[in-house]
Protein backbone atom coordinates (compact mmCIF):
# COMPACT_ATOMS: atom_id res chain seq x y z
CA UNK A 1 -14.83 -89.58 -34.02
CA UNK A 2 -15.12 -93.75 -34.01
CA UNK A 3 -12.04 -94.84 -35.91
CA UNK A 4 -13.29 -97.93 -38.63
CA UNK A 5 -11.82 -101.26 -38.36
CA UNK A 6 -11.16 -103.25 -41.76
CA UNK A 7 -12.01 -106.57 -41.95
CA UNK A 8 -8.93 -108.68 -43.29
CA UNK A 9 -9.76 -112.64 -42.44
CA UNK A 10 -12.60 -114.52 -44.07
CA UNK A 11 -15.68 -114.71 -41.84
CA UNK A 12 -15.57 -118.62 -40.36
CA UNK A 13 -19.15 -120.49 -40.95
CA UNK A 14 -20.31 -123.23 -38.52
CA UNK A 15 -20.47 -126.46 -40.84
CA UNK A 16 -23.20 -128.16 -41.42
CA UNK A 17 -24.01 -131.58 -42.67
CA UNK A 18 -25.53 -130.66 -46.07
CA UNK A 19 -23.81 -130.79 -49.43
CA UNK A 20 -21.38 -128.70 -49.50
CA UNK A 21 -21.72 -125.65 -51.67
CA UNK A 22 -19.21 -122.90 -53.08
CA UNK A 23 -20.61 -119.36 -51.49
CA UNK A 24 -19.35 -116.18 -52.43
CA UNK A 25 -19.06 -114.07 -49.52
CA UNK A 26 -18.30 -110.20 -49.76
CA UNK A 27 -16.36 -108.74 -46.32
CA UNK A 28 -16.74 -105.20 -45.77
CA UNK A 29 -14.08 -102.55 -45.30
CA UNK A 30 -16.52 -100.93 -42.96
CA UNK A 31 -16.29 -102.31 -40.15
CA UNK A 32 -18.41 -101.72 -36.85
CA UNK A 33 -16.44 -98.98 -34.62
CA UNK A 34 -14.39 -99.05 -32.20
CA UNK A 35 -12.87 -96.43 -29.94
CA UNK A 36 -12.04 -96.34 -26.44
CA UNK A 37 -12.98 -93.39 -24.07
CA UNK A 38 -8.52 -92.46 -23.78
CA UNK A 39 -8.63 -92.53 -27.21
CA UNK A 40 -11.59 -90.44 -27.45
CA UNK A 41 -10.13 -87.79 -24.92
CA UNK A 42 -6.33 -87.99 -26.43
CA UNK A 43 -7.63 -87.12 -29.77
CA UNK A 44 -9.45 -84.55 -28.72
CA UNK A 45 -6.55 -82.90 -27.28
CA UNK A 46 -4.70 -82.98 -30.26
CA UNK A 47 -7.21 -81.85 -32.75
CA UNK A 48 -7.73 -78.44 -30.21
CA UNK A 49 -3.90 -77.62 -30.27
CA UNK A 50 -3.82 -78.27 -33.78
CA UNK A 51 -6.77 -75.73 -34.25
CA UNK A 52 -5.35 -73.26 -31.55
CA UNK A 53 -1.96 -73.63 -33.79
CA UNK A 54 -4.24 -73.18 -36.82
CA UNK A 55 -5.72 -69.94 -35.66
CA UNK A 56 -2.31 -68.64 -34.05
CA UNK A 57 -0.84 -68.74 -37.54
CA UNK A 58 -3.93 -68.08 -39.62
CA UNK A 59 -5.20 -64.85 -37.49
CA UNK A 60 -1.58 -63.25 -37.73
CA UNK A 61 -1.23 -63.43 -41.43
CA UNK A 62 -4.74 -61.51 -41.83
CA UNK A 63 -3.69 -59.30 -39.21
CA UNK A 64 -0.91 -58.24 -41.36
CA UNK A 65 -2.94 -58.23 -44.08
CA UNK A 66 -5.61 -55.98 -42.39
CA UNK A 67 -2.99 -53.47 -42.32
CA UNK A 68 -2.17 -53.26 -45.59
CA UNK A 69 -5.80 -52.06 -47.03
CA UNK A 70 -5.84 -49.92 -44.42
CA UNK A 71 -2.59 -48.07 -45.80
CA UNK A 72 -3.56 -47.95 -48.93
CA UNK A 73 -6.53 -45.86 -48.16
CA UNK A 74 -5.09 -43.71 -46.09
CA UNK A 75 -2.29 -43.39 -49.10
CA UNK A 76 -5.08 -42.68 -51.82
CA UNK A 77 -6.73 -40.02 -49.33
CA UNK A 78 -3.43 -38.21 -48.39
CA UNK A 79 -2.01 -38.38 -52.55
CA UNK A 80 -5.37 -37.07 -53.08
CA UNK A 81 -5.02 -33.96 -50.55
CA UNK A 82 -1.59 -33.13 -51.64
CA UNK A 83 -2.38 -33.25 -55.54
CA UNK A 84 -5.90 -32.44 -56.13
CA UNK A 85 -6.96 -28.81 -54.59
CA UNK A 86 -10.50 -29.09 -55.08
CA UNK A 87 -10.62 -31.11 -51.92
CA UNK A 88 -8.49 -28.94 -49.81
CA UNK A 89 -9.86 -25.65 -50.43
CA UNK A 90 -13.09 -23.87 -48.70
CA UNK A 91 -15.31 -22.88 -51.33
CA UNK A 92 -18.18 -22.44 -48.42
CA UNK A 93 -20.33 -25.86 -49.11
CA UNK A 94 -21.19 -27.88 -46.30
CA UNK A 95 -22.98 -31.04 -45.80
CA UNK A 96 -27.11 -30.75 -44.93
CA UNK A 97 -25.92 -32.55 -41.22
CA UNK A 98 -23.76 -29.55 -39.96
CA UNK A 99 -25.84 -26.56 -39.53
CA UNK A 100 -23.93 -24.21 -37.32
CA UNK A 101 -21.33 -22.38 -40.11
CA UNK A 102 -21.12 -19.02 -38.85
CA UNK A 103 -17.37 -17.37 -40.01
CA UNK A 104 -16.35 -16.28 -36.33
CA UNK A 105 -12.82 -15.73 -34.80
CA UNK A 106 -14.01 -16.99 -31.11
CA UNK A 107 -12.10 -19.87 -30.29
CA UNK A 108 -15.45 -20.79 -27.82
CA UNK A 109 -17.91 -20.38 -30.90
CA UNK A 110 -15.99 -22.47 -32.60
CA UNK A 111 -15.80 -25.03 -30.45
CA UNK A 112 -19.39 -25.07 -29.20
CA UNK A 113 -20.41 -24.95 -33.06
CA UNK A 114 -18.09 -27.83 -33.93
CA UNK A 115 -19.68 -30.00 -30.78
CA UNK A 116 -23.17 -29.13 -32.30
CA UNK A 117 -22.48 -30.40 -35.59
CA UNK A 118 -20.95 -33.36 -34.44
CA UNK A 119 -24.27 -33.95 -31.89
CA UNK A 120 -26.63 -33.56 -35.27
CA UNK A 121 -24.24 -36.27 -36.99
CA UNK A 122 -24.29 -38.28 -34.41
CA UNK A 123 -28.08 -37.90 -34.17
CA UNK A 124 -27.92 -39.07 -37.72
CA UNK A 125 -25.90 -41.99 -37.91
CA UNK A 126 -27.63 -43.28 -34.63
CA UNK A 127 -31.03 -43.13 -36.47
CA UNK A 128 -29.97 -44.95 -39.54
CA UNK A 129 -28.49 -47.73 -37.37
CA UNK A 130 -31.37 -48.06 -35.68
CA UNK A 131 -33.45 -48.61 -38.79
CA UNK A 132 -30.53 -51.12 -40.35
CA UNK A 133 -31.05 -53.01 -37.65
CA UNK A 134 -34.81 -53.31 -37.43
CA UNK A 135 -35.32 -54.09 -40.82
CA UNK A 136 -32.11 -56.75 -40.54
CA UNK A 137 -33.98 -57.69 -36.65
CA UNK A 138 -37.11 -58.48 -38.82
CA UNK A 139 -35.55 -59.87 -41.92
CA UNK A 140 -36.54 -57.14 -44.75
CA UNK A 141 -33.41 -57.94 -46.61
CA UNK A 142 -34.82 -56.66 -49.75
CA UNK A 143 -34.92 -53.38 -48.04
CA UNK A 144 -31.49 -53.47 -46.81
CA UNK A 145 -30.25 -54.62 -50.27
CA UNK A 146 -31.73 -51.59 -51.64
CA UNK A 147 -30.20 -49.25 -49.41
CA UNK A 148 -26.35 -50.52 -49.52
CA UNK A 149 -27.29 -50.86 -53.04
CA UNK A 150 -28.30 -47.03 -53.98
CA UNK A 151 -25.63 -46.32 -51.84
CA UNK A 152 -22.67 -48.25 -53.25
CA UNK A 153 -24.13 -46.91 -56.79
CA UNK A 154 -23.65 -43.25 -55.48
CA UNK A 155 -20.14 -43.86 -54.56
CA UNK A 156 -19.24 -45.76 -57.69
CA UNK A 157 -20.89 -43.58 -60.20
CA UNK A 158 -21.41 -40.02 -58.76
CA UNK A 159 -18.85 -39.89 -56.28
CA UNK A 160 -16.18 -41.56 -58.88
CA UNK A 161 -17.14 -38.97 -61.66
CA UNK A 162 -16.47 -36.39 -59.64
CA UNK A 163 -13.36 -37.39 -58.35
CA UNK A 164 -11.60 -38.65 -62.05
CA UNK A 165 -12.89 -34.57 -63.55
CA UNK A 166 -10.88 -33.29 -60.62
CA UNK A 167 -8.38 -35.29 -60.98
CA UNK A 168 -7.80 -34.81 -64.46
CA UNK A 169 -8.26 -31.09 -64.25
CA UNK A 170 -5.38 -31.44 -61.64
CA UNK A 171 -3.51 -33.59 -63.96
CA UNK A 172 -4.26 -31.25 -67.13
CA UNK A 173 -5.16 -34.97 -68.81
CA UNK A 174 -8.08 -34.80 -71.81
CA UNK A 175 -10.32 -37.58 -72.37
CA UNK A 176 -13.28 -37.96 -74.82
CA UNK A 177 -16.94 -38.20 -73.43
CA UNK A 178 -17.45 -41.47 -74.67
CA UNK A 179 -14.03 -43.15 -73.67
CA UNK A 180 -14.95 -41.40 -69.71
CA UNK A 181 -18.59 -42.90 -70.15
CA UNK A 182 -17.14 -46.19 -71.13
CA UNK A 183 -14.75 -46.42 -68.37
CA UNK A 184 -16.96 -45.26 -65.58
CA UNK A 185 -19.82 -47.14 -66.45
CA UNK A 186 -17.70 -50.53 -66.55
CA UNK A 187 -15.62 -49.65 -63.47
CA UNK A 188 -19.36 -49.04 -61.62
CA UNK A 189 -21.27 -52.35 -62.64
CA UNK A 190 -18.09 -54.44 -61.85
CA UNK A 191 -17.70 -52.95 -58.64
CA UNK A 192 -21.70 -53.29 -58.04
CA UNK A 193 -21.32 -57.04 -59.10
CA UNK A 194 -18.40 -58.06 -56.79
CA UNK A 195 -19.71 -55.90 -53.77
CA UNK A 196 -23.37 -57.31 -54.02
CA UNK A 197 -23.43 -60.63 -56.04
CA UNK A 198 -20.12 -62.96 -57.20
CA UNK A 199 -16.89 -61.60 -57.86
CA UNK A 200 -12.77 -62.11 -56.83
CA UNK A 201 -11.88 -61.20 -53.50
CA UNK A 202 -8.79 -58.88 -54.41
CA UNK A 203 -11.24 -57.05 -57.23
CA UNK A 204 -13.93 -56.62 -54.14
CA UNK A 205 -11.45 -55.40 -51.26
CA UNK A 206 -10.09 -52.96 -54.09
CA UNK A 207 -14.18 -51.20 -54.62
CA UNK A 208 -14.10 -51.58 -50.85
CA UNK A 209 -11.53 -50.02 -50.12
CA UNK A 210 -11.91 -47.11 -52.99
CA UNK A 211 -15.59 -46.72 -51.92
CA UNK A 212 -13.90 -46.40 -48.30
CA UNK A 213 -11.28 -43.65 -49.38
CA UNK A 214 -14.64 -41.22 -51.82
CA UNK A 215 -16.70 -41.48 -48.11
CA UNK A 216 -13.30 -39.73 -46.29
CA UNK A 217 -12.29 -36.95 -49.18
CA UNK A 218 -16.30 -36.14 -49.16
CA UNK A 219 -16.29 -35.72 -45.29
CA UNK A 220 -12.66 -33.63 -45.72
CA UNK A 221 -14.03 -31.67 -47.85
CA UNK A 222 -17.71 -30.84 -47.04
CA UNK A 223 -17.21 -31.15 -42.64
CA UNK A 224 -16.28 -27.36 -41.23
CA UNK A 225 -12.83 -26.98 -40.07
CA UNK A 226 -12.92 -27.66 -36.47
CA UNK A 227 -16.23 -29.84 -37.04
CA UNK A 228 -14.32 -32.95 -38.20
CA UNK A 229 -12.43 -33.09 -34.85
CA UNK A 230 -15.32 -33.00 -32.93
CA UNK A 231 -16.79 -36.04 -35.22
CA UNK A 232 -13.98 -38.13 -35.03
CA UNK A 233 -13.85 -37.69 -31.02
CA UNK A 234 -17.99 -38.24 -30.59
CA UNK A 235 -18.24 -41.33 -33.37
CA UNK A 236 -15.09 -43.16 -31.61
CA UNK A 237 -17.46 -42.72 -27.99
CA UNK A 238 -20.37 -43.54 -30.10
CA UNK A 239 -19.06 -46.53 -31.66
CA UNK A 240 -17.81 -48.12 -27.72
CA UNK A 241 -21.75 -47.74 -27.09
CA UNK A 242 -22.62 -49.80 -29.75
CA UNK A 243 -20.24 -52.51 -29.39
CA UNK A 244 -20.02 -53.31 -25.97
CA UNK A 245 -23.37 -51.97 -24.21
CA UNK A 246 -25.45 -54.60 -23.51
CA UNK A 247 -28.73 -53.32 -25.90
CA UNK A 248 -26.25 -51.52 -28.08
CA UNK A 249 -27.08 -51.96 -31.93
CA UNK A 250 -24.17 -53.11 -33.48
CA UNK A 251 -23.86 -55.97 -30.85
CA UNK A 252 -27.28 -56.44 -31.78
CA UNK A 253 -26.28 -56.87 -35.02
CA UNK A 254 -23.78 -59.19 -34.79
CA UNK A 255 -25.67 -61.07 -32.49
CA UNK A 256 -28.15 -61.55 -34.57
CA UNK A 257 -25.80 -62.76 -37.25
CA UNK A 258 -24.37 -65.03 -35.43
CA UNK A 259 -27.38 -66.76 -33.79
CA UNK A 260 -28.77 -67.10 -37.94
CA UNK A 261 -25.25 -68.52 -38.94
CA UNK A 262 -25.27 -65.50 -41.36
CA UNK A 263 -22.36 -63.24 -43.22
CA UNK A 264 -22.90 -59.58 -42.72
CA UNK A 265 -23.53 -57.97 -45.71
CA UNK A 266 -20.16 -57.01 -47.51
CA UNK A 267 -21.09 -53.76 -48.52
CA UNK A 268 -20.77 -53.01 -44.35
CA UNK A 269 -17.51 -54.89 -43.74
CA UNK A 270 -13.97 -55.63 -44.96
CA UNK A 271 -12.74 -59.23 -44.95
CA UNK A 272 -9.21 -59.93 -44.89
CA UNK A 273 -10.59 -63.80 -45.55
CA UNK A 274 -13.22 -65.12 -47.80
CA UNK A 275 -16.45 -63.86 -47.65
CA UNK A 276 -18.41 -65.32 -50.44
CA UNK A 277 -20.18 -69.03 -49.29
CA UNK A 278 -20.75 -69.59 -52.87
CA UNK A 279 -17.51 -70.06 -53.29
CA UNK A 280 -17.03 -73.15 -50.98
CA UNK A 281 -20.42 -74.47 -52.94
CA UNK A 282 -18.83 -76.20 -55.82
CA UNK A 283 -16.27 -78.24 -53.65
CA UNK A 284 -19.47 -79.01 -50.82
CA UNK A 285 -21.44 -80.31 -53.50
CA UNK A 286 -18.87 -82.69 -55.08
CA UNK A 287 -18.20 -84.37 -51.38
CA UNK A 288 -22.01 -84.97 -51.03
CA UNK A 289 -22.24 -86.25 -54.87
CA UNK A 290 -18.93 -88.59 -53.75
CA UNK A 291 -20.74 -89.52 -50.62
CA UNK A 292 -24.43 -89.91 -52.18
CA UNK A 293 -23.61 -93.16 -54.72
CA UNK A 294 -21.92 -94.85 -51.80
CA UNK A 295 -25.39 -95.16 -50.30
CA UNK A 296 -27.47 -95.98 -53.35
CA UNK A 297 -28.08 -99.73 -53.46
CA UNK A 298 -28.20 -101.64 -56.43
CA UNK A 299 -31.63 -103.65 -57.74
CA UNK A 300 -30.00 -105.96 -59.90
CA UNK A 301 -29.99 -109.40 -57.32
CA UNK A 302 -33.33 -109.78 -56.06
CA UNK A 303 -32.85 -112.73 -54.44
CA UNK A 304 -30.97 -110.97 -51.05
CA UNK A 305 -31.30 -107.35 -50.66
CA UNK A 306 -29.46 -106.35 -48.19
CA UNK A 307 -26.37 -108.13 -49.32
CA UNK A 308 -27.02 -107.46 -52.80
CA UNK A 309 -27.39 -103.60 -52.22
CA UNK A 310 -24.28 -104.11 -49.88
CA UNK A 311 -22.13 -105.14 -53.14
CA UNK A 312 -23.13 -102.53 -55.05
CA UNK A 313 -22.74 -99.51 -52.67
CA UNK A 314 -19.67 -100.51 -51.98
CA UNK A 315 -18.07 -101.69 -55.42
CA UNK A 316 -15.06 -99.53 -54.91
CA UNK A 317 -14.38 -99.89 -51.26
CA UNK A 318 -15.01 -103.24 -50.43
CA UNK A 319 -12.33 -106.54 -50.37
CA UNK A 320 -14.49 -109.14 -52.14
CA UNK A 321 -12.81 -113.32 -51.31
CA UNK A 322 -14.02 -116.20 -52.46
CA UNK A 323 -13.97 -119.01 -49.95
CA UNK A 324 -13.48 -122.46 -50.32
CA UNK A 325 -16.24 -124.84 -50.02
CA UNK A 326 -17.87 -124.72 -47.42
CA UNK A 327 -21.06 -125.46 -45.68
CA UNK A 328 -23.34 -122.48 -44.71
CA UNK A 329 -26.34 -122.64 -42.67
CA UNK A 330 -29.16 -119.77 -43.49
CA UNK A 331 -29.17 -118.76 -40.20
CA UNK A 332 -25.36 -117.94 -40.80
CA UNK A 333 -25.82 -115.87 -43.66
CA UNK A 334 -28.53 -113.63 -42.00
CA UNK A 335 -26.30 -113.09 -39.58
CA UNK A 336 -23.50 -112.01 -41.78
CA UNK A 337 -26.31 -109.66 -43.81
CA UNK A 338 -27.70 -107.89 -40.44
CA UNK A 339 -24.10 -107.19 -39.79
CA UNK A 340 -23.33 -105.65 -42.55
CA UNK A 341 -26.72 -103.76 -43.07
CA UNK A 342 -25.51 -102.59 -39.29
CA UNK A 343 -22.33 -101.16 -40.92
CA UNK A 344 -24.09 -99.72 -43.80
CA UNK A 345 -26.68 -98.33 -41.57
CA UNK A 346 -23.90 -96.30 -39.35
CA UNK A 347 -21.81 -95.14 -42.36
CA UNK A 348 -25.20 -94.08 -43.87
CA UNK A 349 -26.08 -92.08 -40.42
CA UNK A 350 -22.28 -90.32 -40.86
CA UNK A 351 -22.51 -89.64 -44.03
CA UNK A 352 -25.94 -87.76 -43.97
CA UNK A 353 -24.73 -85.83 -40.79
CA UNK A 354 -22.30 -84.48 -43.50
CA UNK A 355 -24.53 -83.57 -46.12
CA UNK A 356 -26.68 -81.64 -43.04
CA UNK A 357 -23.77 -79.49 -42.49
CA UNK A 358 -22.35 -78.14 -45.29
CA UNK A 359 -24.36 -74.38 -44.26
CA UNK A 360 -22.44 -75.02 -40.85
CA UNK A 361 -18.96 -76.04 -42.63
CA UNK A 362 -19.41 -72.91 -45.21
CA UNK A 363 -19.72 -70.82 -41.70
CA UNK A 364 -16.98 -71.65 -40.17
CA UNK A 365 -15.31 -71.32 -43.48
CA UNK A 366 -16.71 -67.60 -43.99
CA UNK A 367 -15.38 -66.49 -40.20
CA UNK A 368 -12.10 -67.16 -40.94
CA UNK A 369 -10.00 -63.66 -41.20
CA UNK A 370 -10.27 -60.67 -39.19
CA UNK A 371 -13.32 -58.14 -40.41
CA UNK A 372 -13.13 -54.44 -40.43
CA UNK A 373 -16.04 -52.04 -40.58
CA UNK A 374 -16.02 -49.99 -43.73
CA UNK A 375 -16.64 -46.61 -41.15
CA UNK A 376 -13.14 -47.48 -39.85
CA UNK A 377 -11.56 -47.14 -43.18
CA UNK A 378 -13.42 -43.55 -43.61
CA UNK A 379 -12.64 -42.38 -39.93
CA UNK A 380 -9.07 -43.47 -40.08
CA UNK A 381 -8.55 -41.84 -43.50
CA UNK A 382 -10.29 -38.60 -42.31
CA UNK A 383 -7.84 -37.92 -39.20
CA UNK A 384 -4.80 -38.85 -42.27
CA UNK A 385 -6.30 -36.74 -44.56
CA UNK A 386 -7.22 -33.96 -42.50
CA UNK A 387 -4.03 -34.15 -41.01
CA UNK A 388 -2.23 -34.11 -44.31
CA UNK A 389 -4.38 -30.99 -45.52
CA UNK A 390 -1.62 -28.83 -43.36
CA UNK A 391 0.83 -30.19 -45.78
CA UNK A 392 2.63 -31.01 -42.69
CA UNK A 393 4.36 -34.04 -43.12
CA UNK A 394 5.65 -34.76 -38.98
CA UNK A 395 1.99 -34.72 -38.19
CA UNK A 396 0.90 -36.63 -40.83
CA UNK A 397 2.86 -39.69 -40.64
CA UNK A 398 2.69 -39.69 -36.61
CA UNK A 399 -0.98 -39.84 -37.31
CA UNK A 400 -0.82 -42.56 -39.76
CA UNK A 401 2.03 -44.24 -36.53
CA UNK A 402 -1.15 -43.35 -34.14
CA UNK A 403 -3.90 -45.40 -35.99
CA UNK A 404 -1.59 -48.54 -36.61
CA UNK A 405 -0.29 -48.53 -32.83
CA UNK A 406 -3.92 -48.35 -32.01
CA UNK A 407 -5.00 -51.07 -34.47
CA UNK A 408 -2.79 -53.44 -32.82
CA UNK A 409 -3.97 -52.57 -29.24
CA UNK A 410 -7.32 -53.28 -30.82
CA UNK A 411 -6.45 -56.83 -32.13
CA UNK A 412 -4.75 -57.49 -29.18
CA UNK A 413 -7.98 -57.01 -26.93
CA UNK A 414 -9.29 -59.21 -29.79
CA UNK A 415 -7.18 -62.05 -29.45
CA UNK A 416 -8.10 -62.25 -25.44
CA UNK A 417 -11.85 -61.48 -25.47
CA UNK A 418 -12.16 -63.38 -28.79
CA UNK A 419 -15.61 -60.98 -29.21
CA UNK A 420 -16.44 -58.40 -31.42
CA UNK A 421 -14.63 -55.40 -30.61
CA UNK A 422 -14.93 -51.66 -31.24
CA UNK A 423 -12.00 -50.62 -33.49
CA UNK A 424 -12.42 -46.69 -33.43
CA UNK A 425 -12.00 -45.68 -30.30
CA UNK A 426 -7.96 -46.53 -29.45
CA UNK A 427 -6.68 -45.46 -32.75
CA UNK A 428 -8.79 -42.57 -33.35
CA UNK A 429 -8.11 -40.92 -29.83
CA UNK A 430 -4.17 -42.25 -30.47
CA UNK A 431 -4.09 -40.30 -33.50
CA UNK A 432 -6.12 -37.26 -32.34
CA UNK A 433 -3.58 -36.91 -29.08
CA UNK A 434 -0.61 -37.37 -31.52
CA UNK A 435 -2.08 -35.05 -34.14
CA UNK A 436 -2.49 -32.00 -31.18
CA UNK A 437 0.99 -32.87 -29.32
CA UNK A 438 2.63 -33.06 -32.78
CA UNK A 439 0.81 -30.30 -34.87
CA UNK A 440 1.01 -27.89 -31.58
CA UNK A 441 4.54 -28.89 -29.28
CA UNK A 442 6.38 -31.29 -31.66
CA UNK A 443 6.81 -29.27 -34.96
CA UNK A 444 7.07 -25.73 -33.17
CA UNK A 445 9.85 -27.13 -31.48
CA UNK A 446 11.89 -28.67 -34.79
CA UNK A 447 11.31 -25.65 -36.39
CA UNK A 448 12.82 -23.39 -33.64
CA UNK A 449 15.69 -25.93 -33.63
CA UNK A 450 16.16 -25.62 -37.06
CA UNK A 451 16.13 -22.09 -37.12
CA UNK A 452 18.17 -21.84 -34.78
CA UNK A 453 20.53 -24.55 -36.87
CA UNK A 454 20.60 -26.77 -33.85
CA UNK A 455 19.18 -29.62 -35.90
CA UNK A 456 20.89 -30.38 -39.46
């Protein structure tokens, strides 16, 4: 960036042996730039540790706040297991994705049946990436509207009913058809408008992060038994594929975003910054309409243009002196005019390289905070939930230990690859080894102790 020089003394004429005659002269606060290659280079410098300083600070307050939707989804699945039966009991439902059911006391049925289920899910979810990201590869966004769309209405209308009956069954609370109506159909079109059109951040995270928590209790309560280990282990493998192999989809995906200078679509992702451009809009505009009268010249001297439009786009800006009389050549004065039609020419040329950003400025705007796919929240809040349906508390919270441990592995890795990153795979198997060591060696143990009154 050229630094710009003001122009304090009067500009100095050459005389000239006509009458003399009183000019008005206008000086420019624009001056031409100058900048010096050390300059260039030491600013430089400082502007990238100021941004690496920026980031340092900015990335760890999201991190922290990353954590704290993530809690509170695991919280609403695990109150919800503990208070509301109807999604910890068996009443021999499954979902249309797990096929092999068969009652059996084999511990090798069982597990051969809960790998099969989890290959058919698998199976499933890889399909309808695959066809998220052709349509989003060939730019049907319409399509892809539709489809988070009739999704996020199942989970805000259906999914939501079902959930506030059981709840206030479990409750014994008794509300009136219409006030029920009333409430659910207000709490689903807000949550539809701030997920897929305008709406506050905190009100979106919040239908995020409930639409998040419906996904896990339906998986809880409709995935077999031994079924929703299996899942957890073969998604968390799946989801390294997709990330980090070369052709894998969602690195396809964000690839793809990234080379448009796109936002993923917010139904898919959580944002612990803000994810809206629109937003940023409103301020973007009013720079360009500061910027825009700057470079409008004024008609109303006809005599010299380009001074004449010179005083009037700069009106506000500009250090107008009136000399004494002095004797001014023409060839003078077209001088002074070219150079300040030069100056005018170069702050035009900045100031439209401003206004043809504003798409690149609302980018880097929009990437700020650390993003979360949605399927994390569900995953995480199935091994919590599942965990919790035991009603053992020791396994329970060394799960919920497990997932957080592994989420800051995960950002760690972030922070040095500075890529996208699968976030699965570390927590999930964290919490799955802690679940087993705790569920099978760690609670036997305390409870022999305690038995034994060896532990108070």
């Amino acid at each position: 960036m050229s630094s710009v020089a003001e122009q304090d003394g009067p500009a100095q004429c050459p005389p000239s042996t006509s009458a003399p005659k009183a000019v008005t002269v206008t000086a420019t606060s624009y001056g031409s730039a100058v900048s010096t290659s050390v300059e260039d280079s030491a600013n430089q410098e400082r502007v990238e540790e100021q941004e690496e300083e920026a980031e340092m600070k900015y990335g760890a307050r999201h991190v922290i706040n990353l954590f704290v939707p993530v809690s509170l989804c695991m919280v609403m699945v695990v109150f919800t297991m503990n208070t509301v039966t109807f999604y910890s009991q068996n009443d021999g439902r499954h979902l249309l994705y797990t096929p092999f059911v068969k009652e059996t006391d084999s511990a090798s049925e069982k597990v051969l049946m809960s790998l099969g289920n989890a290959l058919v899910m698998l199976c499933v979810v890889v399909v309808m990436t695959v066809i998220l990201i052709f349509f989003y590869k060939y730019r049907c966004y319409k399509l892809i509207h539709g489809w988070l769309m009739a999704s996020s209405c199942l989970l805000l209308f259906l999914f939501t009913t079902i959930y506030l009956q059981e709840v206030m069954k479990s409750f014994n609370i008794s509300l009136s058809v219409i006030t029920v109506t009333f409430f659910l159909g207000n709490f689903g079109v807000l949550g539809m408008m701030c997920i897929h059109w305008k709406g506050p951040l905190r009100l979106q995270q919040f239908y995020l992060i409930t639409m998040s928590a419906l996904m896990a209790l339906v998986f809880i309560k409709y995935l077999p038994e031994w079924t929703v280990w299996s899942v957890l282990a073969v998604i968390s493998i799946w989801d390294l594929v997709a990330v980090l192999a070369p052709n894998g989809p969602l690195r396809i995906l964000v690839e793809t975003a990234q080379e448009r200078n796109e936002p993923i679509f917010p139904a898919l992702i959580y944002s612990s910054g803000m994810m809206y451009s629109f937003v940023f809009t409103g301020a973007l505009d009013g720079e360009d309409n500061q910027i825009q009268p700057q470079l409008q010249p004024s008609s109303s001297d006809e005599s010299t243009p380009s001074v004449s439009g010179l005083l009037a786009s700069s009106n506000a800006t500009t250090k107008v002196k009136r000399f004494a009389p002095l004797r001014q050549s023409e060839s003078a004065v077209e001088h002074i005019a070219q150079e300040a039609a030069r100056s005018l020419n170069e702050l035009a040329t900045v100031a439209q390289n401003i206004r043809v950003q504003p798409n690149l400025m609302r980018g880097e705007r929009e990437e700020k905070g650390v993003k979360l796919g949605l399927g994390d929240f569900i995953f995480y809040s199935v091994l919590v939930g599942k965990a919790s349906s035991y009603f053992d508390w020791n396994t329970t919270v060394a799960c919920y230990v497990a997932i957080l441990v592994g989420l800051c592995f995960t950002l760690v890795l972030l922070a040095v690859f500075r890529r996208a990153l699968p976030a699965l795979p570390i927590s999930v198997f964290a919490g799955l080894l802690f679940y087993f060591c705790t569920r099978w060696i760690v609670t036997p143990f305390v409870s022999q102790l305690t038995r034994r009154q060896w532990v108070y």
